[in-house]
Structure formats: C-alpha cells, structure tokens
N, C-alpha and C. Protein backbone atom coordinates (compact mmCIF):
# COMPACT_ATOMS: atom_id res chain seq x y z
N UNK A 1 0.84 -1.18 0.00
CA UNK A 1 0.00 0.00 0.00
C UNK A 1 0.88 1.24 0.00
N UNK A 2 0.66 2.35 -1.06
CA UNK A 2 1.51 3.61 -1.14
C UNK A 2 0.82 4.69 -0.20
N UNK A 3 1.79 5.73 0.49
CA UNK A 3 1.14 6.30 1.45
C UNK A 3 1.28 7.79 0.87
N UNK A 4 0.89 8.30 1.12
CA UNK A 4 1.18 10.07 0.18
C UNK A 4 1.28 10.65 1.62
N UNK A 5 2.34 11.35 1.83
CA UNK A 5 2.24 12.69 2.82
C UNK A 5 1.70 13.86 1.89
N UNK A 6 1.19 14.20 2.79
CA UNK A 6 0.64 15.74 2.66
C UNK A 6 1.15 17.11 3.65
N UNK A 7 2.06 17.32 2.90
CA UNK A 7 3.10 18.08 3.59
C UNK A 7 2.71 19.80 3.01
N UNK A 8 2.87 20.50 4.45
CA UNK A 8 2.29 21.71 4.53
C UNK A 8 3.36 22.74 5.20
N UNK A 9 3.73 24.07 4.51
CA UNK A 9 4.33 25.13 5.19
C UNK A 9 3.74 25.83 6.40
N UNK A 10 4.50 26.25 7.39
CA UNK A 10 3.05 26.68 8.28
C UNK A 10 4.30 27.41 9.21
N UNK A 11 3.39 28.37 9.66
CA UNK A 11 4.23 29.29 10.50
C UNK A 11 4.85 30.34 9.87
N UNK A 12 4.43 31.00 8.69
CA UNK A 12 4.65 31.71 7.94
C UNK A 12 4.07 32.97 7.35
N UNK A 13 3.08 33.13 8.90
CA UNK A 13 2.50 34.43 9.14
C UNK A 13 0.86 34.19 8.30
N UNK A 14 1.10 32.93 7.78
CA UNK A 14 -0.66 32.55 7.12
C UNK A 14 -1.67 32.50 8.07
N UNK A 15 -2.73 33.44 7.94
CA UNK A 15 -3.59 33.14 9.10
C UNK A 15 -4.51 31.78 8.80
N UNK A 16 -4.12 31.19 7.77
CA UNK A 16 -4.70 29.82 7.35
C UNK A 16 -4.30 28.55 8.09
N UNK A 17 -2.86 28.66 9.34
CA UNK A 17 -2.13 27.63 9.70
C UNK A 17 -3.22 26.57 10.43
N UNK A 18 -4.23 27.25 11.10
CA UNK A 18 -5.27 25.89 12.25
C UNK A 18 -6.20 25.43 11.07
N UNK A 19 -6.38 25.82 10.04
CA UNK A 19 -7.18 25.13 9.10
C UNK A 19 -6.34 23.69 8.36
N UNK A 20 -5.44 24.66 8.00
CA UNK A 20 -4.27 23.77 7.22
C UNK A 20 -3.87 22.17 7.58
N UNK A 21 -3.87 22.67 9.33
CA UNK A 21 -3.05 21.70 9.73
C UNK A 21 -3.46 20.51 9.90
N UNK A 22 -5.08 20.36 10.24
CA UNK A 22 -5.88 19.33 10.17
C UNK A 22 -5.85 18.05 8.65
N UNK A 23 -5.29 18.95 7.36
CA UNK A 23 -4.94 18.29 6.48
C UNK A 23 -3.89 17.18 6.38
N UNK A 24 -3.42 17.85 6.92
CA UNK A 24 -1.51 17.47 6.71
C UNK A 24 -1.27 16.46 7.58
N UNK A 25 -0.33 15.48 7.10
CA UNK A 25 0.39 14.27 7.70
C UNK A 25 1.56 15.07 7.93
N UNK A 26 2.17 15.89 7.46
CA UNK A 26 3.70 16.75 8.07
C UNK A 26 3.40 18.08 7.62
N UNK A 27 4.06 18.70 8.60
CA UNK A 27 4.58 20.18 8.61
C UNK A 27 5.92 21.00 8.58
N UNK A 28 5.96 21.53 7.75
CA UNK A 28 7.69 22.39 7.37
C UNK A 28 7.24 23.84 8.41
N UNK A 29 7.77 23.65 9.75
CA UNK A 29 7.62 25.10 10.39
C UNK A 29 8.68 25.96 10.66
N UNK A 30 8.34 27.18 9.96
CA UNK A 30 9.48 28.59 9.69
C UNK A 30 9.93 28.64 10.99
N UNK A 31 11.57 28.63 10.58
CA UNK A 31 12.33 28.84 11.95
C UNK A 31 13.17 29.80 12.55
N UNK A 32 12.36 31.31 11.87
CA UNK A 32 13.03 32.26 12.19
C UNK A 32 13.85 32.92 10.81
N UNK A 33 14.00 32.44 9.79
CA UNK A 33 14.88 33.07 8.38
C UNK A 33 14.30 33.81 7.81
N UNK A 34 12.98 33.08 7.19
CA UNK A 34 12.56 34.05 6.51
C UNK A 34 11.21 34.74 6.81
N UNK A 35 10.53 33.82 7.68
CA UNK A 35 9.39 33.77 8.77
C UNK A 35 9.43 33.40 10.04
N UNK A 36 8.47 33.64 11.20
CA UNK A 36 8.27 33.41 12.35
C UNK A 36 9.26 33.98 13.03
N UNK A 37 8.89 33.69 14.44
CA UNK A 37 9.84 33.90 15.28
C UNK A 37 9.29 32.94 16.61
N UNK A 38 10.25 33.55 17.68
CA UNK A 38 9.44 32.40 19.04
C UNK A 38 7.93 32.21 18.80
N UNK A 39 7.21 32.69 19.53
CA UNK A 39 5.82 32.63 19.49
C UNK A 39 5.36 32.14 18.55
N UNK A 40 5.31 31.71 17.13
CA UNK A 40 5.16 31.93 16.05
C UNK A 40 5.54 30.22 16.28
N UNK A 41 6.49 30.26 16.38
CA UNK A 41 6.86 28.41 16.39
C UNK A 41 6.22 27.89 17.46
N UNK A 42 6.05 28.65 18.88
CA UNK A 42 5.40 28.02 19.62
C UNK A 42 4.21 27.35 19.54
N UNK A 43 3.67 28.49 18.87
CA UNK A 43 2.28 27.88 18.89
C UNK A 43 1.73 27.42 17.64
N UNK A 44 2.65 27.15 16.20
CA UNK A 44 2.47 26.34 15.61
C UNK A 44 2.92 25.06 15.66
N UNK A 45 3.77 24.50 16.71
CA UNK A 45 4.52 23.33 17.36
C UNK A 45 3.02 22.76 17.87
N UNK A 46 2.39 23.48 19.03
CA UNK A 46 1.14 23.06 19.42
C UNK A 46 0.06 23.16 18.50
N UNK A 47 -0.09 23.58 17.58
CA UNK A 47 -1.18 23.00 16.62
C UNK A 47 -0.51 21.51 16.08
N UNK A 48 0.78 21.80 15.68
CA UNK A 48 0.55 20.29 15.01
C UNK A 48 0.87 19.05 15.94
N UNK A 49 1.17 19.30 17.28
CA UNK A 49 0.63 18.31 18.65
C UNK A 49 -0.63 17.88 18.15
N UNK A 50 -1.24 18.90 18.27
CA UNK A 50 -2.97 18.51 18.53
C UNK A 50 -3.66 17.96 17.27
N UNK A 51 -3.00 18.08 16.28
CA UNK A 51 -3.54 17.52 15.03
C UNK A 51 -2.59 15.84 15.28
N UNK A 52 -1.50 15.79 15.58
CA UNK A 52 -0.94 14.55 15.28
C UNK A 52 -0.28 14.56 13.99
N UNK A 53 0.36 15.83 13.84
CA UNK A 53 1.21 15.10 12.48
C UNK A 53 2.62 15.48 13.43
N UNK A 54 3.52 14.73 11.55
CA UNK A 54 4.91 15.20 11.95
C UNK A 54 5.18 16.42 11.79
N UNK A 55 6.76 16.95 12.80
CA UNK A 55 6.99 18.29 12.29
C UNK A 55 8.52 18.36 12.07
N UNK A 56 8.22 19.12 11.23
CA UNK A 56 9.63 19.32 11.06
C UNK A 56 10.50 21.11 10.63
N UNK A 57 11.46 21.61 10.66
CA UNK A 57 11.87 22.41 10.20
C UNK A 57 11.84 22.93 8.87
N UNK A 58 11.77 24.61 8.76
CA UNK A 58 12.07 24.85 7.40
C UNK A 58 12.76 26.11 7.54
N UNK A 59 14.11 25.66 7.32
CA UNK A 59 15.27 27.05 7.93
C UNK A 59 15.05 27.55 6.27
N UNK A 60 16.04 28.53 6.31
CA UNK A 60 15.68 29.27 5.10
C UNK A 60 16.84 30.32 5.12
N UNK A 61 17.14 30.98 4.00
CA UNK A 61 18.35 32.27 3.93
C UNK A 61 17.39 33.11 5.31
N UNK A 62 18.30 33.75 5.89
CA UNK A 62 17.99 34.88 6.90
C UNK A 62 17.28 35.82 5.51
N UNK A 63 16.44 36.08 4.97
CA UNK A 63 16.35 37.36 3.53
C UNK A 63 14.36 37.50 4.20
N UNK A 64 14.40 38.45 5.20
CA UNK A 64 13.09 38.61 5.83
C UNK A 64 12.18 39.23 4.67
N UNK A 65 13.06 39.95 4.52
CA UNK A 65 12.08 41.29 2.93
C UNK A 65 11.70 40.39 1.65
N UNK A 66 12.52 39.56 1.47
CA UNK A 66 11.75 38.72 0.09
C UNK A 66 12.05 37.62 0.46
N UNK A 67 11.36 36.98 1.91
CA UNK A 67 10.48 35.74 2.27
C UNK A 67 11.46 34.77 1.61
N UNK A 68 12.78 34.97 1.90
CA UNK A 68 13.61 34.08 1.73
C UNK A 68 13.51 33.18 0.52
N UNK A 69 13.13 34.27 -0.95
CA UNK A 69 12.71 33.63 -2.11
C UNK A 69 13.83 34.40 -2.73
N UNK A 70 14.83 34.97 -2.09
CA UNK A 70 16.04 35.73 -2.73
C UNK A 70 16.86 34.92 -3.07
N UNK A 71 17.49 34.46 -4.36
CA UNK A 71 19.32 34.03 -4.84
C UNK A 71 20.48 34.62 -3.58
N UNK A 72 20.85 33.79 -2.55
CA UNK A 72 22.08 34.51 -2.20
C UNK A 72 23.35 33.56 -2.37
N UNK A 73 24.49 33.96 -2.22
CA UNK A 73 25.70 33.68 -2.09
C UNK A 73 26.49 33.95 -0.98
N UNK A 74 26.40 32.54 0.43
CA UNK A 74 27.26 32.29 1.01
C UNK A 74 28.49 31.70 1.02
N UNK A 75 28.97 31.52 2.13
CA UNK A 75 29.90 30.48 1.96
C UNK A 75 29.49 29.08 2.22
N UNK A 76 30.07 28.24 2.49
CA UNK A 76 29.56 26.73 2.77
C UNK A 76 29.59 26.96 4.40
N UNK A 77 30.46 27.29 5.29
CA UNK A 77 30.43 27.34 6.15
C UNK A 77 29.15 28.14 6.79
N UNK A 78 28.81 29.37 6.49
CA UNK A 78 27.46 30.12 7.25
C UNK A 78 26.38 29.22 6.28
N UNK A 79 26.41 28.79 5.42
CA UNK A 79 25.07 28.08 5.41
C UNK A 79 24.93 26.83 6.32
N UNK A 80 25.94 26.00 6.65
CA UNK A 80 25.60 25.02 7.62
C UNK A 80 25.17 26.03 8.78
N UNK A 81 25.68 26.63 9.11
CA UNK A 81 25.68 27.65 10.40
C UNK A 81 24.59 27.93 10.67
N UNK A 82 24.15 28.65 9.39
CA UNK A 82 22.32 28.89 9.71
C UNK A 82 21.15 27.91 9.63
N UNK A 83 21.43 26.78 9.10
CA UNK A 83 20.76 25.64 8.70
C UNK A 83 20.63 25.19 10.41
N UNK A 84 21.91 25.08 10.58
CA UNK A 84 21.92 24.12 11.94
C UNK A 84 21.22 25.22 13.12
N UNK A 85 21.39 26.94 13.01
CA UNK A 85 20.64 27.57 14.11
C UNK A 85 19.59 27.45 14.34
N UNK A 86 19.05 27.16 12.67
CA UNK A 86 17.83 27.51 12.82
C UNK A 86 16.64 26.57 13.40
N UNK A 87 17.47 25.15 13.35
CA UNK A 87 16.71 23.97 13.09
C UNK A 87 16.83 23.62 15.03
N UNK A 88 17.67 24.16 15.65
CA UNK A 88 18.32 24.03 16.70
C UNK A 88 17.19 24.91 17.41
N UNK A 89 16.94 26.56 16.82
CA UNK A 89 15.67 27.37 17.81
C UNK A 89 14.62 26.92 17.82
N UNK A 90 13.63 25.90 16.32
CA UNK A 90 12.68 25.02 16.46
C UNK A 90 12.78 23.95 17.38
N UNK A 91 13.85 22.73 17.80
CA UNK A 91 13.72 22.27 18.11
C UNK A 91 13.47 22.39 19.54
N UNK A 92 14.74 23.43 20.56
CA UNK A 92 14.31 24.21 21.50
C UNK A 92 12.51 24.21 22.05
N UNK A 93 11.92 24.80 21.35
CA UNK A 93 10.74 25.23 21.23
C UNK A 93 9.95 23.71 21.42
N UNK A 94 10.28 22.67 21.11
CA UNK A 94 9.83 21.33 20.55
C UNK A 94 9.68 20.58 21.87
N UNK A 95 11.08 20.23 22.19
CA UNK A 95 11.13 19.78 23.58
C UNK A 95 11.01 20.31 24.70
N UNK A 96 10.77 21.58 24.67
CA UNK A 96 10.12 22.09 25.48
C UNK A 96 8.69 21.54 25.90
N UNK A 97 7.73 21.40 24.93
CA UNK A 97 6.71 20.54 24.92
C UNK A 97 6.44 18.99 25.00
N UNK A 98 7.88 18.56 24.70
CA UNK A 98 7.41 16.98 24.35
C UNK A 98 7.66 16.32 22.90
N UNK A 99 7.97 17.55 22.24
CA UNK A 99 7.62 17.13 20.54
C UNK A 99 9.06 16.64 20.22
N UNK A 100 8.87 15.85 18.93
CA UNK A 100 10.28 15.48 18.55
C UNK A 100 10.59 15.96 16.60
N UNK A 101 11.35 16.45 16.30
CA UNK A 101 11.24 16.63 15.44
C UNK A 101 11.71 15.54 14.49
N UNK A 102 11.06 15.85 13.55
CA UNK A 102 10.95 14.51 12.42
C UNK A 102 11.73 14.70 10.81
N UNK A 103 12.14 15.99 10.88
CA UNK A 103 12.67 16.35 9.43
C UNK A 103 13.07 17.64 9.05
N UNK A 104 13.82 17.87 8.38
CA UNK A 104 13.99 19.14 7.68
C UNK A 104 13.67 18.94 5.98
N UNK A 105 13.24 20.43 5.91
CA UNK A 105 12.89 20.70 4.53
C UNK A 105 13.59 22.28 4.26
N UNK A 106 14.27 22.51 3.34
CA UNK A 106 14.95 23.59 3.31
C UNK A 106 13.53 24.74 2.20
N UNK A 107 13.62 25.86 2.51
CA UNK A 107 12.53 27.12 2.21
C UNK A 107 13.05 27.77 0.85
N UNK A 108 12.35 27.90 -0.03
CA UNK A 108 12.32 29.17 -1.12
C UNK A 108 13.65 28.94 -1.97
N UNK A 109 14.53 30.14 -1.61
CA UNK A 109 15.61 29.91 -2.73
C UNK A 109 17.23 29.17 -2.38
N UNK A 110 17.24 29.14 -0.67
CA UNK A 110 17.84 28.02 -0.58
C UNK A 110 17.68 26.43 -1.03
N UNK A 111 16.38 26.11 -0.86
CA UNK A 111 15.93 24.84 -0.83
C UNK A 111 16.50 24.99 -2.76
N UNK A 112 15.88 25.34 -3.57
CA UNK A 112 15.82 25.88 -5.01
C UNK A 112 17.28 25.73 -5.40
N UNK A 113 18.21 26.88 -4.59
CA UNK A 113 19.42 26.92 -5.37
C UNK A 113 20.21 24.99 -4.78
N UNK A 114 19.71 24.72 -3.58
CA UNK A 114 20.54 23.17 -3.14
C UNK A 114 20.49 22.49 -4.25
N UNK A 115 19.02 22.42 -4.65
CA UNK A 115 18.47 20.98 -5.47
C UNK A 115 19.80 21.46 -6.79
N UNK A 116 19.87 21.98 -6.61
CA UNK A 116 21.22 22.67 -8.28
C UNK A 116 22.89 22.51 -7.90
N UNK A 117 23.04 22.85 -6.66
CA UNK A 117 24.24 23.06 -6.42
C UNK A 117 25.41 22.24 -5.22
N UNK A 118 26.06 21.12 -5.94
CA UNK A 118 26.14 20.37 -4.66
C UNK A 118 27.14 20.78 -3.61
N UNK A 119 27.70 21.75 -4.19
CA UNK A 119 28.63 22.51 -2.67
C UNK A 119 27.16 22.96 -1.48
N UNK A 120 26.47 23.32 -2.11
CA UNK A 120 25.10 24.19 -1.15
C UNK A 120 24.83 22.80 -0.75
N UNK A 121 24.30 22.26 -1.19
CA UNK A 121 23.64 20.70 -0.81
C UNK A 121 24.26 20.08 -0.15
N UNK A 122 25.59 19.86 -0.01
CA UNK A 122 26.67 19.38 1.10
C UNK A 122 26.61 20.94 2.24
N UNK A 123 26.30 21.42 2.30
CA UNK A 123 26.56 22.55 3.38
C UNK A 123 25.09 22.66 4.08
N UNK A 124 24.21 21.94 3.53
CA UNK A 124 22.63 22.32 4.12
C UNK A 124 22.39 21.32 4.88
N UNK A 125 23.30 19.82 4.27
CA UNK A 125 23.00 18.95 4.78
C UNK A 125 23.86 18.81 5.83
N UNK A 126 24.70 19.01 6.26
CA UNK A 126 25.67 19.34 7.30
C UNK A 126 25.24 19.69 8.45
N UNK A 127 24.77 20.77 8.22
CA UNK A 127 23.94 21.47 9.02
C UNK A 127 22.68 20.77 9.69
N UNK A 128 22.38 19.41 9.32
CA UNK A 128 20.91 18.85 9.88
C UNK A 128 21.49 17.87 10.67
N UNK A 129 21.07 17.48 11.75
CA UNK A 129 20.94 16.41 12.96
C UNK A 129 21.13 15.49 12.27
N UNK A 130 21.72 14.35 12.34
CA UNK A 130 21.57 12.89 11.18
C UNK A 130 20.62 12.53 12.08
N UNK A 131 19.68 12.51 12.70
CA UNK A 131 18.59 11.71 13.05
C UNK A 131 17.30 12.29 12.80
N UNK A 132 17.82 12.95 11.97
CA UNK A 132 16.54 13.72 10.87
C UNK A 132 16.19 13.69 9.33
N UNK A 133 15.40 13.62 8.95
CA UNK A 133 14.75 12.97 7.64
C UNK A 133 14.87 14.10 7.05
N UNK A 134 15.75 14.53 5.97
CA UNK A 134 15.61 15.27 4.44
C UNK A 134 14.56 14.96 3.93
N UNK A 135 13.68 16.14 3.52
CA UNK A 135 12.78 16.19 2.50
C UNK A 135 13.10 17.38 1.52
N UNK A 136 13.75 15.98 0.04
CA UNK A 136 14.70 16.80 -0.92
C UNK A 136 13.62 16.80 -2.21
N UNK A 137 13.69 17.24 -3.36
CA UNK A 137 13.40 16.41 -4.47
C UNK A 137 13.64 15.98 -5.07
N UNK A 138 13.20 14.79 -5.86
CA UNK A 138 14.09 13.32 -6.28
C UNK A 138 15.49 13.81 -7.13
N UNK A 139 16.13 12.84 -6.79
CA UNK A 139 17.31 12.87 -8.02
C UNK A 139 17.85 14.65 -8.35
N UNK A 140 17.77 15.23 -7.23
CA UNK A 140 18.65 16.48 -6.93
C UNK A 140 19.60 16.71 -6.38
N UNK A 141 20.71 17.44 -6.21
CA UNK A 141 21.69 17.43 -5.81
C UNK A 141 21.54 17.25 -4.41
N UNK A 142 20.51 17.58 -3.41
CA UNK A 142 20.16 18.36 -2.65
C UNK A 142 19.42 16.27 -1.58
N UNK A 143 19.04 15.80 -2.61
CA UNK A 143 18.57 14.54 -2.45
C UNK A 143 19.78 13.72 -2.86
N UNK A 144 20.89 13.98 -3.14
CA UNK A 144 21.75 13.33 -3.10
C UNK A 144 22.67 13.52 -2.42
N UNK A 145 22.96 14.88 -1.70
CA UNK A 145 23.61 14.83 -0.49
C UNK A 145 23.48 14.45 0.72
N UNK A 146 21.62 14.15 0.34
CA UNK A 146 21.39 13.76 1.50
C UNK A 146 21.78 12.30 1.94
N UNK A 147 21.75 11.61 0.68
CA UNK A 147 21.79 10.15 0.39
C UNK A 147 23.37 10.05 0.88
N UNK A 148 24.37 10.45 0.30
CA UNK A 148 25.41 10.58 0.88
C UNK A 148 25.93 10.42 2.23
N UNK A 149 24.91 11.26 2.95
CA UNK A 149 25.38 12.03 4.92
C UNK A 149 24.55 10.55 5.16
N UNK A 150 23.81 9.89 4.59
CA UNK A 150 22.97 8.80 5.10
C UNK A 150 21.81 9.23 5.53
C-alpha cells in the first residue's frame, strides 16, 4: 500500500495555519529566516501536537524582505551555520513541549538553489541532525547529499 504525505508550510504568518493543519500528515515550520519567530513556532509546534502530524523544520536564507525567495551567495560554512541555528531554535521550542522533530525541509531559494548546487547541498546537509529525515526532491543534488550524509 503507497502512502502520500501531505506536507504543509506553516508558520509563515498565514492566518490559514489551524485550518491547514488538520490536512496534513507533516509540517515544514518557519524557523526564524525568513518567517516566524518564538511565538510563532510556539504555537504552531502546538497546533501540530494537537492535530498529530509530523513536524519538522524549514530554515531558510535569513532574507526577511523577500520571504527568503532571494538568490544569495554564502559560503559553505554560514550556510551550515544557519541551517543548523535555525533547526536548533525550532527544536528548542519542541522539547520544550514533548515534541520530537521529524525532518527538515529547506525554504524558497535556498531549498531551489541546493536541489542545483552540490557545494550548497553538502553545506545544508551538514547542518541537519543525522537523526533527521531530508525532505529533498528526487534525483537532486540536494537529495543526493542527502543520500550521501545517510
């Protein structure tokens, strides 16, 4: 039997997130880059408690003004850096409650430029917990670094 997730952005200032969430088998929640902030994760952490899905991270370029849908050019080093802060202030927030996080999914034009570039894609993936699930897309650089880190 094939299972489809239904995977949802949330925490991203949508006042749609308590509708949304009832849909969704997983959640990508903004961790401060290009959306949210504390509160913002808090209490989208506790919606998706109460619905029962998974959650997971969606770090993103720090680029607040264009919703982290901007082209930038780091180095390899500050993108693990921010990958790993960001995924690190969600989780914070997580166990605080009880929750465990289940995955990262990278946001907008990071996630975009990884799937292209495998220096970025080795630096994003770096940056994630190995006891966390990449959600890449197929046969991308970005899905193959992940395959790589294991």
């Amino acid at each position: 039997m094939q299972i489809i997730d239904l995977n949802v952005d949330l925490g991203e200032g949508g006042v749609e997130d308590a509708a949304l969430v009832g849909h969704a088998s997983s959640v990508n929640i903004a961790c401060g880059g290009h959306a949210g902030d504390d509160f913002t994760m808090q209490k989208t952490i506790a919606l998706a408690l109460a619905a029962n899905v998974a959650i997971g991270a969606h770090p993103s370029y720090e680029d607040r003004e264009y919703f982290g849908r901007r082209a930038m050019v780091l180095s390899p080093e500050k993108v693990t850096a921010l990958v790993r802060r960001q995924i690190a202030s969600l989780n914070l927030f997580a166990e605080e409650v009880g929750a465990v996080l289940h995955h990262v999914k990278p946001h907008g034009a990071l996630y975009n430029q990884a799937c292209r570039d495998s220096i970025l894609a080795a630096a994003v993936v770096r940056g994630i917990p190995p006891n966390l699930i990449l959600y890449a897309l197929p046969n991308s650089a970005l899905a193959e670094a992940g395959i790589a880190a294991g």
